[in-house]
Protein backbone atom coordinates (compact mmCIF):
# COMPACT_ATOMS: atom_id res chain seq x y z
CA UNK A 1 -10.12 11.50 -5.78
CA UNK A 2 -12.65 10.65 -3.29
CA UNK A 3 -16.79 11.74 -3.72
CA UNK A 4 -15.99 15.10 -2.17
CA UNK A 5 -13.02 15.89 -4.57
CA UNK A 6 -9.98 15.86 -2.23
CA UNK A 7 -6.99 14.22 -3.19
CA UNK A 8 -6.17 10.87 -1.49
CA UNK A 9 -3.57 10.45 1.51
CA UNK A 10 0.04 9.42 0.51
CA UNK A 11 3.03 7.62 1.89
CA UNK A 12 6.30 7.71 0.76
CA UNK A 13 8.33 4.31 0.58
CA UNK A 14 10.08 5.12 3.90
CA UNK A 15 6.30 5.54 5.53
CA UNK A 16 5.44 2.46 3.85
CA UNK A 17 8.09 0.29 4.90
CA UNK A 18 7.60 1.35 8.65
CA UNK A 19 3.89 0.50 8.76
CA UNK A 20 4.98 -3.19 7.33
CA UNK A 21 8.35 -3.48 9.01
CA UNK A 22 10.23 -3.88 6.62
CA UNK A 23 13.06 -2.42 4.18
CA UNK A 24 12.45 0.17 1.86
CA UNK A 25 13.93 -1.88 -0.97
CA UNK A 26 11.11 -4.74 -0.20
CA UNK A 27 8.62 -1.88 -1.08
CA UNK A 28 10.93 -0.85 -3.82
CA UNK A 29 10.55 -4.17 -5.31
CA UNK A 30 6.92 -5.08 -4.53
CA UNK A 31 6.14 -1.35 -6.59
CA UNK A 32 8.48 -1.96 -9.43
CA UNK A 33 7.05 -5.23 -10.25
CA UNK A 34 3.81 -4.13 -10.02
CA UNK A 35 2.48 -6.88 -7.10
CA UNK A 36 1.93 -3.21 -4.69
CA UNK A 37 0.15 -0.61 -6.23
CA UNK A 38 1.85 2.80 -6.59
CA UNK A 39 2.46 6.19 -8.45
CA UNK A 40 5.67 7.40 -9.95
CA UNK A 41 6.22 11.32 -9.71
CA UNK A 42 9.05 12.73 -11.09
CA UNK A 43 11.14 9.62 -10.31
CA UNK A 44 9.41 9.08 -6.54
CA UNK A 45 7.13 6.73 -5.43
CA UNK A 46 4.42 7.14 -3.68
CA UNK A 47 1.76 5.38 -2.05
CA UNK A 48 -2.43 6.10 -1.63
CA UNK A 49 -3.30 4.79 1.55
CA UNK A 50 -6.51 3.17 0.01
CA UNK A 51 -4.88 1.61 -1.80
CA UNK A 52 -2.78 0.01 0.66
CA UNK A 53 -5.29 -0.89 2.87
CA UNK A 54 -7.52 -2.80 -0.01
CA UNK A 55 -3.81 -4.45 -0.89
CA UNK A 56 -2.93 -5.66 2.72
CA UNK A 57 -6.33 -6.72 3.16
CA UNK A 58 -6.10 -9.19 -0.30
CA UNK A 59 -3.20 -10.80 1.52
CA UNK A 60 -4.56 -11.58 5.45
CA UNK A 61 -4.80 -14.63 6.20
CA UNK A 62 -6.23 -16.58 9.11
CA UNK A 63 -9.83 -16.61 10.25
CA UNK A 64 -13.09 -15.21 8.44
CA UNK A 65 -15.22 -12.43 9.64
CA UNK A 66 -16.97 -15.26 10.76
CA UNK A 67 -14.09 -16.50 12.73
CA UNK A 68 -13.76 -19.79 10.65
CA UNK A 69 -10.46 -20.81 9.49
């Protein structure tokens, strides 16, 4: 939960595989190996989209903030 105490934003793995383009059983497998962080409720995954955004941003590549390669 964030400092104000509401719950974080979720996507499902449909959601999820929209915003990257791709199949839901690439997010499937990304979750269930434990490379995309997730939660498991009652046999559903779900996805907080902090923690999505600090995962996509581990894996940019390309130039700096600085705009150096």
């Amino acid at each position: 939960m964030d400092a104000q105490g509401s719950l974080p934003a979720f996507l499902t793995v449909d959601e999820l595989a929209g915003v990257l383009r791709c199949q839901p059983e690439k997010v499937y497998r990304l979750a269930a190996r434990g490379e995309l962080p997730s939660y498991k409720v009652e046999g559903r995954r779900l996805f907080a989209e902090a923690d999505v955004v600090r995962w996509l941003e581990s894996r940019h590549v390309g130039a700096d903030a600085n705009g150096r390669r």
